[in-house]
N, C-alpha and C. Protein backbone atom coordinates (compact mmCIF):
# COMPACT_ATOMS: atom_id res chain seq x y z
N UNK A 1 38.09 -4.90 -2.76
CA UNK A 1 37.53 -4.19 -1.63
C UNK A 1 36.07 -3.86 -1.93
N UNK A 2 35.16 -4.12 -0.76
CA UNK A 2 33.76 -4.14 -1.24
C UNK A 2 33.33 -2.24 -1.17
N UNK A 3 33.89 -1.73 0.03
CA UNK A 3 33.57 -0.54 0.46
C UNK A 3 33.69 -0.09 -1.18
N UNK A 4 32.77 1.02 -1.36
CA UNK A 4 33.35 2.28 -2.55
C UNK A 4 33.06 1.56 -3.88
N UNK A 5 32.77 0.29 -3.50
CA UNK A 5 32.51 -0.76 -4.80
C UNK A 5 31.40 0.46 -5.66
N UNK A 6 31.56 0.81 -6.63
CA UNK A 6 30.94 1.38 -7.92
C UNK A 6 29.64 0.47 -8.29
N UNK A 7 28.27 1.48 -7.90
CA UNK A 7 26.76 0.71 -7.62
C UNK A 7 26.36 1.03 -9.14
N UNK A 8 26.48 2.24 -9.31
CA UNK A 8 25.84 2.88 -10.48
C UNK A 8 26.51 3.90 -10.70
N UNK A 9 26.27 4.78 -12.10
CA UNK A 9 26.50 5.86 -12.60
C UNK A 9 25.50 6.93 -12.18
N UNK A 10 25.92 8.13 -12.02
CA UNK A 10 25.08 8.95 -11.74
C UNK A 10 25.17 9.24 -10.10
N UNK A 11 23.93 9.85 -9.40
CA UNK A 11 23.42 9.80 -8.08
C UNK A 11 23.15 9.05 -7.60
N UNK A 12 22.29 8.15 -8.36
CA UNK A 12 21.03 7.55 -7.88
C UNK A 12 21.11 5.73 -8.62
N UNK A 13 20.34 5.05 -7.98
CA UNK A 13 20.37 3.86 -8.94
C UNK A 13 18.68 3.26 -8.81
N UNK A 14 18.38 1.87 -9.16
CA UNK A 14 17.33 1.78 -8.92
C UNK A 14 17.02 -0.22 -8.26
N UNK A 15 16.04 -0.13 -7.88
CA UNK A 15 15.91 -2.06 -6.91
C UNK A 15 16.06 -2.55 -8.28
N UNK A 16 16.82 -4.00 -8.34
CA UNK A 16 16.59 -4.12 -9.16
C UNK A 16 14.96 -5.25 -9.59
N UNK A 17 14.66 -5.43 -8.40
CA UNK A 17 13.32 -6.14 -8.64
C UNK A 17 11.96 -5.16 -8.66
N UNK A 18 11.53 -4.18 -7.96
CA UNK A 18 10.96 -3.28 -7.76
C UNK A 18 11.04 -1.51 -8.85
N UNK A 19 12.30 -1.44 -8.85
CA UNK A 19 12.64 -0.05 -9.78
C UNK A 19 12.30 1.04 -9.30
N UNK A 20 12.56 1.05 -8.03
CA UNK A 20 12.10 1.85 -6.83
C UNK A 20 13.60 2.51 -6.79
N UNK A 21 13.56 3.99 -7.38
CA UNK A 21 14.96 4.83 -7.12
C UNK A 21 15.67 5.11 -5.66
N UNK A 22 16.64 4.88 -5.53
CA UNK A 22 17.42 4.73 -4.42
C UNK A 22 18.43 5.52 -4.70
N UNK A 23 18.16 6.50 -3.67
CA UNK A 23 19.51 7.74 -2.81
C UNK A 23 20.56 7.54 -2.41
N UNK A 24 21.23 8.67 -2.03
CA UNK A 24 22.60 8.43 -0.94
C UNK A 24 21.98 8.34 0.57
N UNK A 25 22.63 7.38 0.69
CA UNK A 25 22.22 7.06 2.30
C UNK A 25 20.99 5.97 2.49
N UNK A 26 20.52 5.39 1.46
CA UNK A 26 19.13 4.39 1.51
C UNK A 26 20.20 3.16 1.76
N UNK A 27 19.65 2.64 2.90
CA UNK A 27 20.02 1.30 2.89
C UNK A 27 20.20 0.09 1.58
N UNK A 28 20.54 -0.56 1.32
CA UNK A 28 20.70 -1.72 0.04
C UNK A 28 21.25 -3.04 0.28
N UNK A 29 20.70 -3.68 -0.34
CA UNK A 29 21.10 -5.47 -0.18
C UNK A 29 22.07 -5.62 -1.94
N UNK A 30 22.78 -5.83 -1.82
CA UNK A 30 23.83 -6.18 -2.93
C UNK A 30 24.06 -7.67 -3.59
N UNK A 31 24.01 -8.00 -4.52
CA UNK A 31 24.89 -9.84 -4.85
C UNK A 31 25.61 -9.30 -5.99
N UNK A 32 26.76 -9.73 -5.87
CA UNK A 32 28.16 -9.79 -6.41
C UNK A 32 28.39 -10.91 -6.96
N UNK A 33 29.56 -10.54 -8.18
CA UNK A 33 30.10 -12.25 -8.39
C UNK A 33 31.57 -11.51 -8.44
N UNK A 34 32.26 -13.10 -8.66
CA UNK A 34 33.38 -12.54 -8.91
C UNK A 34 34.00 -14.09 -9.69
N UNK A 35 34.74 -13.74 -10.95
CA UNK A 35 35.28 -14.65 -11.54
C UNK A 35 36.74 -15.17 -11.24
N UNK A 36 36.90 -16.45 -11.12
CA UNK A 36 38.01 -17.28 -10.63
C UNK A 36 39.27 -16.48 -10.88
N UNK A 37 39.49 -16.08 -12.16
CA UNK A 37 40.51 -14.75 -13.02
C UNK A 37 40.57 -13.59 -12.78
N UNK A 38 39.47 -12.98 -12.04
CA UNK A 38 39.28 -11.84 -11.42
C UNK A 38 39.57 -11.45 -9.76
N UNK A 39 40.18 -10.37 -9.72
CA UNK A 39 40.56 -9.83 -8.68
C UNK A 39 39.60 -8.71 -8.08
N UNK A 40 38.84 -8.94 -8.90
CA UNK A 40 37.36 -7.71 -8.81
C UNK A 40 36.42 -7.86 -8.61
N UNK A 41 35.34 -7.58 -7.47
CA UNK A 41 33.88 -8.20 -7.63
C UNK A 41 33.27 -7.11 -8.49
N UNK A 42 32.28 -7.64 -8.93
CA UNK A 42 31.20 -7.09 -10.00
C UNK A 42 29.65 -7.21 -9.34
N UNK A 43 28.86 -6.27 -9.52
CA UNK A 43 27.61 -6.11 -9.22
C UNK A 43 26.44 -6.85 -10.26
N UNK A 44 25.95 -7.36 -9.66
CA UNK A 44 25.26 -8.50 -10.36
C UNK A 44 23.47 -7.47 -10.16
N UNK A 45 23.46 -7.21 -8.81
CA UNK A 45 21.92 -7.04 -8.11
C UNK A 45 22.37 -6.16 -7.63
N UNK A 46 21.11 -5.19 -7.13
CA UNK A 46 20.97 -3.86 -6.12
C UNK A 46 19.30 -4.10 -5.44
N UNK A 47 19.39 -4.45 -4.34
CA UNK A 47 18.12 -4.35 -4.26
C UNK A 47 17.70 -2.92 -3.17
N UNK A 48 16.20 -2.95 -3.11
CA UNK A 48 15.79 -2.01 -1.54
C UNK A 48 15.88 -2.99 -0.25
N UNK A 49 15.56 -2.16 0.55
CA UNK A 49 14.96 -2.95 1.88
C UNK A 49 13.97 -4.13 1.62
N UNK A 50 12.59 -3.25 0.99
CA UNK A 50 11.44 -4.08 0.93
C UNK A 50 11.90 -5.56 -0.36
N UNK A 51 12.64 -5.38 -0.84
CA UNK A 51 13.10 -6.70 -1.89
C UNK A 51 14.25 -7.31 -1.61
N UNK A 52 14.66 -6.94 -0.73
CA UNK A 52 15.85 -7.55 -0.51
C UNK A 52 15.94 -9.01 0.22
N UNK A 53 17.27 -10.11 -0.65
CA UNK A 53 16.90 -11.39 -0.35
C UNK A 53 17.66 -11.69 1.23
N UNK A 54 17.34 -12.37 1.66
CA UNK A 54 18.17 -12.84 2.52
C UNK A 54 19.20 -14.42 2.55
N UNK A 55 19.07 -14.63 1.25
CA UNK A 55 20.01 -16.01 1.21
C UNK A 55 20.13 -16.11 -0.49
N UNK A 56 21.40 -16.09 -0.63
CA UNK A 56 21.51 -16.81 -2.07
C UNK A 56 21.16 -17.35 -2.82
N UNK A 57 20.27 -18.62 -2.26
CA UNK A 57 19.01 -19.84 -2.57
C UNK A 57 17.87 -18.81 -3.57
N UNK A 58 17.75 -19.64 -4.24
CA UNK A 58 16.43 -19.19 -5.48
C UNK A 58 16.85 -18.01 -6.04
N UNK A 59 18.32 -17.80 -6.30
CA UNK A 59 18.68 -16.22 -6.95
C UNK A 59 19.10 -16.67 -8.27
N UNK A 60 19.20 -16.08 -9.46
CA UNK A 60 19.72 -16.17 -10.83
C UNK A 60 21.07 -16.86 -10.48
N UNK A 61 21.53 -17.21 -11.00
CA UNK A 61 23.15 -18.09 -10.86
C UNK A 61 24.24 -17.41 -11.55
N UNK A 62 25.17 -17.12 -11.43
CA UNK A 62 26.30 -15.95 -11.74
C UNK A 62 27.55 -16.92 -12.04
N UNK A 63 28.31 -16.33 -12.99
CA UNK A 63 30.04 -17.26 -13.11
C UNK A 63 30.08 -17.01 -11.93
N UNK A 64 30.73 -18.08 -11.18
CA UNK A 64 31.93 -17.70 -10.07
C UNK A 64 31.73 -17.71 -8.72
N UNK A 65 31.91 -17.14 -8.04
CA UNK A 65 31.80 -16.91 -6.48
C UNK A 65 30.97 -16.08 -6.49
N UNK A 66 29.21 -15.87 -5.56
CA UNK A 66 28.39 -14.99 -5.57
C UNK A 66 29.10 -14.51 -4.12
N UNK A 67 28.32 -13.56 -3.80
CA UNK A 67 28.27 -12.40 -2.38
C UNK A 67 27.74 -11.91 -2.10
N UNK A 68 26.54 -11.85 -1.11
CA UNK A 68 25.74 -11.35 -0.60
C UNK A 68 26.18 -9.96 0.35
N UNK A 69 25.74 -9.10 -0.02
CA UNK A 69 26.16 -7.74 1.04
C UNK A 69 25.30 -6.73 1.30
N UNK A 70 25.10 -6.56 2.74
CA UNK A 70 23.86 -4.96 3.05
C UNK A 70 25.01 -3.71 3.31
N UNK A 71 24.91 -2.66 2.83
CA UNK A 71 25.24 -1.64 2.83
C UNK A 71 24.31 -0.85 2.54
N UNK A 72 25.00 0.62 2.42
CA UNK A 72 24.07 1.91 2.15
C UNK A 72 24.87 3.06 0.98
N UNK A 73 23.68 3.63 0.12
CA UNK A 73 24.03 3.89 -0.83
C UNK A 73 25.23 5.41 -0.11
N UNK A 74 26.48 5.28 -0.90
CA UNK A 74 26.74 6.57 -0.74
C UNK A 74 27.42 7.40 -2.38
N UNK A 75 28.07 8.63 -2.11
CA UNK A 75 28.49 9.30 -3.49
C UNK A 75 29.70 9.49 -3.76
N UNK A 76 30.58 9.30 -4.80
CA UNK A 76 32.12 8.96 -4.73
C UNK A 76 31.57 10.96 -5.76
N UNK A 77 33.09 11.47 -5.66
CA UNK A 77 32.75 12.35 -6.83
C UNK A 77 34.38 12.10 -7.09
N UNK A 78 34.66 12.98 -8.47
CA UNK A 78 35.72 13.04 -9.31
C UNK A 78 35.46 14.27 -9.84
N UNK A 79 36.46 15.21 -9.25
CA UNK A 79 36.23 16.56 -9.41
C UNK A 79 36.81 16.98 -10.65
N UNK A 80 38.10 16.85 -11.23
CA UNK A 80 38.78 16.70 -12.63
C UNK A 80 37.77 16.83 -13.59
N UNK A 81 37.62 15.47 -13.85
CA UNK A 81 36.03 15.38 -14.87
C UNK A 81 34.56 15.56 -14.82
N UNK A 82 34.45 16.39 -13.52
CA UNK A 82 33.17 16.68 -12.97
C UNK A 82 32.24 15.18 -13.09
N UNK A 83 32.71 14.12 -12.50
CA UNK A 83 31.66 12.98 -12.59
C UNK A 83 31.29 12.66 -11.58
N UNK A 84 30.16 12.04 -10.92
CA UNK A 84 29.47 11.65 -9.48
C UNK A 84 28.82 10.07 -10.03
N UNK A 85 29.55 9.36 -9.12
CA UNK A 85 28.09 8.01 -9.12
C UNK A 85 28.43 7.78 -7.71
N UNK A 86 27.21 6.50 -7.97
CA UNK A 86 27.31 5.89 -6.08
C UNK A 86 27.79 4.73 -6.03
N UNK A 87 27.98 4.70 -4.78
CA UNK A 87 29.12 3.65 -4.49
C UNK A 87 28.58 3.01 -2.92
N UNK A 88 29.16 1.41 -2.71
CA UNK A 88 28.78 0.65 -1.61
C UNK A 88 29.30 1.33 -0.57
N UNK A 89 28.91 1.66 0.88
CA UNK A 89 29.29 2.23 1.85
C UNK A 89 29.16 1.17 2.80
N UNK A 90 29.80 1.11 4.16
CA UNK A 90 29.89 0.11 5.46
C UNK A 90 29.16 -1.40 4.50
N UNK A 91 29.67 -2.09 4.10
CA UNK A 91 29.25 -3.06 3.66
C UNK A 91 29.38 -4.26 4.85
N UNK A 92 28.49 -4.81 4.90
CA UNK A 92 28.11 -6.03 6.16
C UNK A 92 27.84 -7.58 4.89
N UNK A 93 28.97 -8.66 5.38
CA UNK A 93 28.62 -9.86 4.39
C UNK A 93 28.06 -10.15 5.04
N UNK A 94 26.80 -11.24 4.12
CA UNK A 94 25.31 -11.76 4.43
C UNK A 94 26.01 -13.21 4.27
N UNK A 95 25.93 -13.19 3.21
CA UNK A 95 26.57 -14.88 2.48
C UNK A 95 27.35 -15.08 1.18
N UNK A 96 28.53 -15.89 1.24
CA UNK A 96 28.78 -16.29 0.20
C UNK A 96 28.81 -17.75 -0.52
N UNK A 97 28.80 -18.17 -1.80
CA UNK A 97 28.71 -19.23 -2.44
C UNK A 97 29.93 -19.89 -1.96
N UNK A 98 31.08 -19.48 -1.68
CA UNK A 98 32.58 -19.48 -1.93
C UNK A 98 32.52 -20.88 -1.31
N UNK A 99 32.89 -22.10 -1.54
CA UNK A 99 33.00 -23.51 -0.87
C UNK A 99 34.50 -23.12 0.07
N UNK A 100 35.65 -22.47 0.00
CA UNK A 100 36.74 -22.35 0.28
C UNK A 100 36.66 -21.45 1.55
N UNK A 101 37.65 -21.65 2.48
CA UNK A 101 37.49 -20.64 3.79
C UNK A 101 37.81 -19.11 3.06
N UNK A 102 37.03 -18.18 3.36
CA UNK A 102 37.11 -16.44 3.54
C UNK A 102 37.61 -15.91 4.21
N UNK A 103 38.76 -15.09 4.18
CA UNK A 103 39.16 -13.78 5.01
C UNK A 103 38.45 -12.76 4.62
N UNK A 104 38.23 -12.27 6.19
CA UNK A 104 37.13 -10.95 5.57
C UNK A 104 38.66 -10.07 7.14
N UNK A 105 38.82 -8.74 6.27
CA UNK A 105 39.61 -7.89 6.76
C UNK A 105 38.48 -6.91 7.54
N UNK A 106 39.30 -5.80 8.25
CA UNK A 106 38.55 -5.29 8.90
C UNK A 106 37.52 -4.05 7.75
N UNK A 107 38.09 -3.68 6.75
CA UNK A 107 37.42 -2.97 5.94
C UNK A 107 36.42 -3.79 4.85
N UNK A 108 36.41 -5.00 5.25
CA UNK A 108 35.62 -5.89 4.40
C UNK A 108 35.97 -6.34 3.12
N UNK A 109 37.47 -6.34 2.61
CA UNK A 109 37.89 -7.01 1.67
C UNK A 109 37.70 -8.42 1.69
N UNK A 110 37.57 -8.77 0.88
CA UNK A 110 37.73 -10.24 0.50
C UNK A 110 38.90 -11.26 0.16
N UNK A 111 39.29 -11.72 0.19
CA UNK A 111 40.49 -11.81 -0.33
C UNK A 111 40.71 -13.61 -0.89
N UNK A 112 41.40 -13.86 -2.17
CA UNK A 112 41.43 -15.40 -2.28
C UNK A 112 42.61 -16.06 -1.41
């Protein structure tokens, strides 16, 4: 599931081309991978607005299935262990590598 996907530790994270700190609620462009063995996508990229790619083409190359996604930063907390990071919110797919047809559910899972 992409929603809630775990961006960073903490509040806050940063572009990763720029290093321009990013809030709860700042818009973000995402690329994901996810390995053939894996049932999990993984965060590869975080970008801003102003860096953000719009196509897969000319990006670093990742194991596996990449994923392009715009969402907005939001804050998961865990009250138990007093911990806060941020996490993917309304995630919108851009593009994926995936050669194979995609189900995309209404909450934006992915699914093989």
């Amino acid at each position: 599931m992409l929603c809630g996907l775990r961006i960073d530790t903490g509040t806050t994270t940063v572009c990763t081309d720029c290093d321009r700190e990013l809030t709860e609620c700042d818009p973000v462009t995402v690329r994901l991978h996810q390995n053939r063995q894996d049932a999990q996508w993984h965060l590869a990229a975080c970008y801003c607005l102003s860096c953000a790619p719009t196509s897969l083409e000319g990006l670093p190359p990742t194991l596996g299935t990449q994923l392009l996604c715009e969402g907005r930063i939001g804050i998961t907390q865990d009250c138990r262990p007093q911990q806060t990071w941020a996490v993917l919110v309304s995630p919108t797919i851009i593009e994926t590598s995936r050669r194979t047809h995609v189900t995309y559910h209404a909450t934006q899972e992915v699914l093989e």
